[in-house]
C-alpha atoms as a PDB file:
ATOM      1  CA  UNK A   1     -10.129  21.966  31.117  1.00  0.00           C
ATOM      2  CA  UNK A   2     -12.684  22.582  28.695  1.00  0.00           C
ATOM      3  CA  UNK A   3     -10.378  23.885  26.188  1.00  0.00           C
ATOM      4  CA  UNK A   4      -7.985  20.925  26.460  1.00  0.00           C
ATOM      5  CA  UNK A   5     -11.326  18.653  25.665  1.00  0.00           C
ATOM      6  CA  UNK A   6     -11.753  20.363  22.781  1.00  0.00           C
ATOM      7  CA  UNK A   7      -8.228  20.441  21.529  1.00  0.00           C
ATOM      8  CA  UNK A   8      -8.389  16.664  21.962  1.00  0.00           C
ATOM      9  CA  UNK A   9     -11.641  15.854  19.955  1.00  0.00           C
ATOM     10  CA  UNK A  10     -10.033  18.166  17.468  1.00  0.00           C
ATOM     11  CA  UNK A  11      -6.843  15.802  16.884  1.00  0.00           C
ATOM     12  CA  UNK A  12      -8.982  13.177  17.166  1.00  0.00           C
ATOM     13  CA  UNK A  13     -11.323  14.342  14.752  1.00  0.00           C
ATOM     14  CA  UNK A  14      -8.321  15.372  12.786  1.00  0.00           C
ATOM     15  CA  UNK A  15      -7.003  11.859  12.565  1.00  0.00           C
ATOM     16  CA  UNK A  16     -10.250  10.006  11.875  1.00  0.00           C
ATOM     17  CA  UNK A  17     -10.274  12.553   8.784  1.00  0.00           C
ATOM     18  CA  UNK A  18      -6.445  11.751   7.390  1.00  0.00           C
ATOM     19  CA  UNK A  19      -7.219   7.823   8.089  1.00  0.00           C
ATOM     20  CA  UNK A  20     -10.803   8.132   6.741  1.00  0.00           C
ATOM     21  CA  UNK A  21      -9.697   9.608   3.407  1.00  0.00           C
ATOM     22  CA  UNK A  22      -6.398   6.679   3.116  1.00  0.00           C
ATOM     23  CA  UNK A  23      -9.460   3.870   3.400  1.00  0.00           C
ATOM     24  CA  UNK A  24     -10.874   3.702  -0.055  1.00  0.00           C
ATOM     25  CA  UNK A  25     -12.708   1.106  -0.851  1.00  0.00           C
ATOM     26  CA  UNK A  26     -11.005  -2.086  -3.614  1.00  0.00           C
ATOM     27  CA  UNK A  27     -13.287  -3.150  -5.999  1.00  0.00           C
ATOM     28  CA  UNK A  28     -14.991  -6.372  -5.230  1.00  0.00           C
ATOM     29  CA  UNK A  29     -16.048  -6.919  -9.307  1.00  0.00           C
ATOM     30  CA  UNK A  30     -13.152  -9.471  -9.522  1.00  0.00           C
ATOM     31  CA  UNK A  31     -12.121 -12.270  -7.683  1.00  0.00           C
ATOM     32  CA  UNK A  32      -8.663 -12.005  -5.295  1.00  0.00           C
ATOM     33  CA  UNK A  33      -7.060 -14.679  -8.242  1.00  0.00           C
ATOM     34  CA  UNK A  34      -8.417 -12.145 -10.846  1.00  0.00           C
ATOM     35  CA  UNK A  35      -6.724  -9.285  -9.368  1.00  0.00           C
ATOM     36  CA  UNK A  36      -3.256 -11.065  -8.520  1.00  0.00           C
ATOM     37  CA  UNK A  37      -2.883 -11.850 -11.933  1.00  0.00           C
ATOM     38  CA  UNK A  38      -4.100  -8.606 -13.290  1.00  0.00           C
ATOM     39  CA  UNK A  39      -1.224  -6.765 -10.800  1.00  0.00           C
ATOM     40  CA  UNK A  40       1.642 -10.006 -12.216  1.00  0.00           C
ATOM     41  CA  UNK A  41       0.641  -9.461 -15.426  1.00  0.00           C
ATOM     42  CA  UNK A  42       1.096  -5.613 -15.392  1.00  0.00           C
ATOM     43  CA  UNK A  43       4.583  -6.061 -13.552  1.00  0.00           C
ATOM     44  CA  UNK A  44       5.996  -8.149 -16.050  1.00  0.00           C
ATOM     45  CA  UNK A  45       4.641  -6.018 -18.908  1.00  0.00           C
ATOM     46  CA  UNK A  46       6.497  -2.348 -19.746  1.00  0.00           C
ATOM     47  CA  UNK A  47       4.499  -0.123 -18.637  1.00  0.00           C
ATOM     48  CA  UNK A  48       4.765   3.885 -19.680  1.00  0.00           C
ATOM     49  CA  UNK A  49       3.917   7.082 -18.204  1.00  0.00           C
ATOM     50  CA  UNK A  50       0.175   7.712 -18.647  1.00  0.00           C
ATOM     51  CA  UNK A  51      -2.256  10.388 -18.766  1.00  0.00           C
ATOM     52  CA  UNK A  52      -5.377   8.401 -17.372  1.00  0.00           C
ATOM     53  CA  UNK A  53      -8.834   9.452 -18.861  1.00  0.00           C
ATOM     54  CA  UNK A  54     -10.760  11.887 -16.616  1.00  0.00           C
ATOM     55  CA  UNK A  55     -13.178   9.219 -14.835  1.00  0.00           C
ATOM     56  CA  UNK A  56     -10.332   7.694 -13.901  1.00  0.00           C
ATOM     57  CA  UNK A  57      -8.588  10.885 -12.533  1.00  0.00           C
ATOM     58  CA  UNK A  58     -12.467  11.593 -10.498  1.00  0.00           C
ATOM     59  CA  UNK A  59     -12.031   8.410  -9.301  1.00  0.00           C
ATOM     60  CA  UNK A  60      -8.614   8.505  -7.530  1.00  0.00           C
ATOM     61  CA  UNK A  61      -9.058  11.876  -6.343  1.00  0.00           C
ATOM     62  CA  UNK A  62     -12.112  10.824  -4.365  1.00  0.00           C
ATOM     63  CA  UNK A  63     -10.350   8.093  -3.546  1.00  0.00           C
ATOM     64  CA  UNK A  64      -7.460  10.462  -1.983  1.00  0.00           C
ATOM     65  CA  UNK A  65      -8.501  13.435  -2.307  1.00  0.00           C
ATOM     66  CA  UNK A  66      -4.847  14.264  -0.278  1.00  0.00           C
ATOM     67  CA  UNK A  67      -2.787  12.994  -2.499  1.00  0.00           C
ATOM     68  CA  UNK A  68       0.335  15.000  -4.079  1.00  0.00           C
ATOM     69  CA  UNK A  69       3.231  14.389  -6.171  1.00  0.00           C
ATOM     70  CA  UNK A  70       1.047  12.146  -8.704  1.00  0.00           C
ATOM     71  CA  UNK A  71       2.322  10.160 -10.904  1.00  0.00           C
ATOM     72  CA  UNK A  72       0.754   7.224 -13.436  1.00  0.00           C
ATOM     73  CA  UNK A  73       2.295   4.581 -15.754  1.00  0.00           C
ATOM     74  CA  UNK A  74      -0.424   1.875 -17.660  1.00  0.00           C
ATOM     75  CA  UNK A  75       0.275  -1.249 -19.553  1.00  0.00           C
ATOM     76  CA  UNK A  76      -2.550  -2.860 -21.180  1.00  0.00           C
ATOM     77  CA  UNK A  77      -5.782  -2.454 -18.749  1.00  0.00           C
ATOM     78  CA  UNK A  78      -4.423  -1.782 -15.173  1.00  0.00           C
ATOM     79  CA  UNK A  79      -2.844   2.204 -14.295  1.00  0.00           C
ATOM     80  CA  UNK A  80      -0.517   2.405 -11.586  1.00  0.00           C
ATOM     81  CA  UNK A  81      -0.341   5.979  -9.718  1.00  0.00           C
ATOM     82  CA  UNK A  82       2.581   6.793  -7.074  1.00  0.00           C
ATOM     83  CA  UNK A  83       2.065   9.049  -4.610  1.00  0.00           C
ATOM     84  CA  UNK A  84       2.554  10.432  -1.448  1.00  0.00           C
ATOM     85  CA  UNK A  85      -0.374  11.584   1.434  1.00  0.00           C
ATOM     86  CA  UNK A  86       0.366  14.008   4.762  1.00  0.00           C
ATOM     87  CA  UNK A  87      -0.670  11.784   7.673  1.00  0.00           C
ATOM     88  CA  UNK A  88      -0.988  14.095  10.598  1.00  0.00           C
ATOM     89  CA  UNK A  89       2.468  15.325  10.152  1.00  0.00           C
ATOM     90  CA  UNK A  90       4.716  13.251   7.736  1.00  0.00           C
ATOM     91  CA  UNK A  91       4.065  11.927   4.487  1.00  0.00           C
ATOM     92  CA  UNK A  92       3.731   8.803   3.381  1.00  0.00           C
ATOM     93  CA  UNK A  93       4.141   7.079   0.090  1.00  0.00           C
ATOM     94  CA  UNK A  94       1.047   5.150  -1.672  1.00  0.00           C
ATOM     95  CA  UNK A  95       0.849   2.814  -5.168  1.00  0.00           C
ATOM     96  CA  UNK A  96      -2.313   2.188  -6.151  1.00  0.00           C
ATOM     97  CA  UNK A  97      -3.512   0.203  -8.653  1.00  0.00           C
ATOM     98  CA  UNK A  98      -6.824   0.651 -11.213  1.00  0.00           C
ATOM     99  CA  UNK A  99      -8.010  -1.031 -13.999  1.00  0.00           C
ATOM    100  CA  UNK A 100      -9.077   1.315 -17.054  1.00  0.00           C
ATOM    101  CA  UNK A 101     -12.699   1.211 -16.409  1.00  0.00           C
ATOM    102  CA  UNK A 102     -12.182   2.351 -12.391  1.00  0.00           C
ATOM    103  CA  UNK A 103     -12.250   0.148 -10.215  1.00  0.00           C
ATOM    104  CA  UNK A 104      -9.524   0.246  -7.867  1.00  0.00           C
ATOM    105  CA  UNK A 105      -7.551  -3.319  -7.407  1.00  0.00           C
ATOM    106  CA  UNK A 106      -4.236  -3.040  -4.888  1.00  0.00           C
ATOM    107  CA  UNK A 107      -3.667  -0.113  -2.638  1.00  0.00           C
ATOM    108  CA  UNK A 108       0.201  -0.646  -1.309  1.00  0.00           C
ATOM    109  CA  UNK A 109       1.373   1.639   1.225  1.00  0.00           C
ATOM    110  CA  UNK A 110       4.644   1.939   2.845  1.00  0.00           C
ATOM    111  CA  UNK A 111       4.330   1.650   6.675  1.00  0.00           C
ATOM    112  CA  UNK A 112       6.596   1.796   9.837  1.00  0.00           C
ATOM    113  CA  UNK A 113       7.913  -1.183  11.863  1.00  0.00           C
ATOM    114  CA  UNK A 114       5.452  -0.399  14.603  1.00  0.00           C
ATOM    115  CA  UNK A 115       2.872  -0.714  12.090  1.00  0.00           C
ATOM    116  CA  UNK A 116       3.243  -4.267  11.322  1.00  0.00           C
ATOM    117  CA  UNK A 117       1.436  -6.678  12.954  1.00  0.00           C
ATOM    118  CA  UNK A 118       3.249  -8.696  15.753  1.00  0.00           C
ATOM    119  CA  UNK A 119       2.187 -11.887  13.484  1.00  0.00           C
ATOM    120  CA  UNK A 120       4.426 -10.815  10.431  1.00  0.00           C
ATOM    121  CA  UNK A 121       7.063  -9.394  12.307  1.00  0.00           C
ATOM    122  CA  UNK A 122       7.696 -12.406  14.177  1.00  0.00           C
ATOM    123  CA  UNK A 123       7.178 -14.591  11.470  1.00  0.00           C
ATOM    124  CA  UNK A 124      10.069 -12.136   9.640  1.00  0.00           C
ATOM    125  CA  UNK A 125      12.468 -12.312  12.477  1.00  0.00           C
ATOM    126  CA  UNK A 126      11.808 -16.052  13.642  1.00  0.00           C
ATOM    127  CA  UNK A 127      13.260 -16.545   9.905  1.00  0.00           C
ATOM    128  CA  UNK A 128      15.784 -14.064   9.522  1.00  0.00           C
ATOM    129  CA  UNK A 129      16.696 -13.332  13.208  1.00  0.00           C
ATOM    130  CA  UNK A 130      19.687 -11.173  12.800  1.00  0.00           C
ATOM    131  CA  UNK A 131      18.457  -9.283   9.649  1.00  0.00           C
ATOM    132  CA  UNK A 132      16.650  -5.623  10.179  1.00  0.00           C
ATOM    133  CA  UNK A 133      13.789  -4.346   8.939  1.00  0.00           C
ATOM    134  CA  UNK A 134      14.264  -1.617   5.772  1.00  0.00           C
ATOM    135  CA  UNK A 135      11.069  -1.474   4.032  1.00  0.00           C
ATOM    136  CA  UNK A 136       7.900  -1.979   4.970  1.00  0.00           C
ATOM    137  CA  UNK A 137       4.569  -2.218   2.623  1.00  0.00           C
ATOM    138  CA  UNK A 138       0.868  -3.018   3.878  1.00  0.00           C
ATOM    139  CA  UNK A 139      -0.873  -4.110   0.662  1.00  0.00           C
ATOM    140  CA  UNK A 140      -4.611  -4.585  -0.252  1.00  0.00           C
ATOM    141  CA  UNK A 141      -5.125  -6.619  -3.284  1.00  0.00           C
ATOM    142  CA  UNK A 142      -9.075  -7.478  -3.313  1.00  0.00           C
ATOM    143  CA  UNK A 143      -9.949  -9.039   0.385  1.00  0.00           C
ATOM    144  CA  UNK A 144      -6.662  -9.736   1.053  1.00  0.00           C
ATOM    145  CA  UNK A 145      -3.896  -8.015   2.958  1.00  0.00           C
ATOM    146  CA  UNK A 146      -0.342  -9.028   2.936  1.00  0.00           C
ATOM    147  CA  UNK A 147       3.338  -7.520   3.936  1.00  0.00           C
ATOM    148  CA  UNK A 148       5.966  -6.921   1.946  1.00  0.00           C
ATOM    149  CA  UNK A 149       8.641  -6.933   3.883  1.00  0.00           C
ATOM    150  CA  UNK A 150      12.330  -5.549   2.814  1.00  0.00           C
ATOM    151  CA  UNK A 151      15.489  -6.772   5.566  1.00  0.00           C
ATOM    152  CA  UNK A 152      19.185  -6.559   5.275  1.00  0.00           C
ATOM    153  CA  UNK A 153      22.438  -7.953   7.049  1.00  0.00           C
ATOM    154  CA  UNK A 154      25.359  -6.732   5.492  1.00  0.00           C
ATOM    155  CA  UNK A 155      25.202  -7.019   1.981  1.00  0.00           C
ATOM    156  CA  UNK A 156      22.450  -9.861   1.937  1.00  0.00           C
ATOM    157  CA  UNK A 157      18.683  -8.188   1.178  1.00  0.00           C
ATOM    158  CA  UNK A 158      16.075 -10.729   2.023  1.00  0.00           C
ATOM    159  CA  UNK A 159      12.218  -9.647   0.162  1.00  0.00           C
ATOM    160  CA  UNK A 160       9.531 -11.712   2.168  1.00  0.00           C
ATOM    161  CA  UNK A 161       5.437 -11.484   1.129  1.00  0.00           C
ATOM    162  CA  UNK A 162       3.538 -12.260   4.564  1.00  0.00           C
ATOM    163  CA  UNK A 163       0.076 -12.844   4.751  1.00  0.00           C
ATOM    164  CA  UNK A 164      -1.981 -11.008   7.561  1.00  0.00           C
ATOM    165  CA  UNK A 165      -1.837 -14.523   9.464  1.00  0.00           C
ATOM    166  CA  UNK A 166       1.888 -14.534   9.205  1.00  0.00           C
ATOM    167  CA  UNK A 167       2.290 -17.294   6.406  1.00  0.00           C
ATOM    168  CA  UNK A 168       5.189 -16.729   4.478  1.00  0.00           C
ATOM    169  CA  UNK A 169       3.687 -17.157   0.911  1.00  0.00           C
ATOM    170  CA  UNK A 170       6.967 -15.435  -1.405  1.00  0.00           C
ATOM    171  CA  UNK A 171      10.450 -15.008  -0.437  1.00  0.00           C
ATOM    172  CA  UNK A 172      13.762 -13.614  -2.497  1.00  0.00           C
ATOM    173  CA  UNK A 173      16.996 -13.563  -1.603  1.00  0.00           C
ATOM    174  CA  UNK A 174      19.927 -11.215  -2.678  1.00  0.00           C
ATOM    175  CA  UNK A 175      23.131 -11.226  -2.092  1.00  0.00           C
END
């Protein structure tokens, strides 16, 4: 019995660690507005595989210090870094987003259905009731959080943006 105790606070001490290190904290130096058009800006811009200087290399690695298969791009003042983090047992793949003097702006990070809030997923299928869910980001940009959520049916590919409230604020459709 006592063994079985301790097994468990080990897991659970195990997972507070992985979700601990995943929960670094956005910069609050600029406003949400600043930030969203800091991240639009950097999207529409051509950004190029980067080699970030070393405070911003400290930085991120504090910031996840579990991260592997790194990579960075930059345009102008913003670096983005893909990467990928072992939760418990499977990985998982991050973006993040910095500007050049450190401060981290947007964390996106690809979850599962399960994950999402009943709020966005109904507000997803109430809209798109006989499309299913492919892709699945939770995104921090400043205070905010939003999902960006991928669905198909058929040959149709429906991108929505869904606040944490469920508000629909940006949709595409392809077909």
């Amino acid at each position: 019995m006592k063994r079985l105790k301790i097994l468990g606070m080990t897991a659970s001490l195990l997972f507070v660690q992985a979700a601990a290190a995943q929960n670094p904290v956005i910069s609050t130096r600029y406003s949400n507005e600043e930030i969203a058009q800091a991240i639009k800006t950097y999207k529409a811009s051509h950004s190029r595989d980067a080699i970030p200087p070393a405070n911003l290399q400290q930085k991120f690695q504090a910031d996840f210090p579990k991260a592997r298969d790194v990579e960075w791009e930059a345009a102008g003042d913003i670096y983005e870094v893909e990467f990928e983090v072992k939760l418990v047992v499977k990985f998982r793949d991050f973006k993040a987003f910095y500007s050049s003097a450190g401060d981290l702006l947007m964390i996106a990070e690809e979850i599962y259905r399960s994950e999402l809030p009943a709020v966005a997923k109904n507000a997803a299928e109430s809209k798109y009731p006989k499309y299913s869910f492919e892709d699945i980001d939770k995104i921090q940009r400043g205070t905010e959080v939003f999902y960006k959520i991928e669905m198909e049916r058929g040959e149709t590919e429906v991108k929505l943006l869904v606040k944490s409230d469920g508000a629909i604020i940006e949709e595409k459709i392809d077909y």
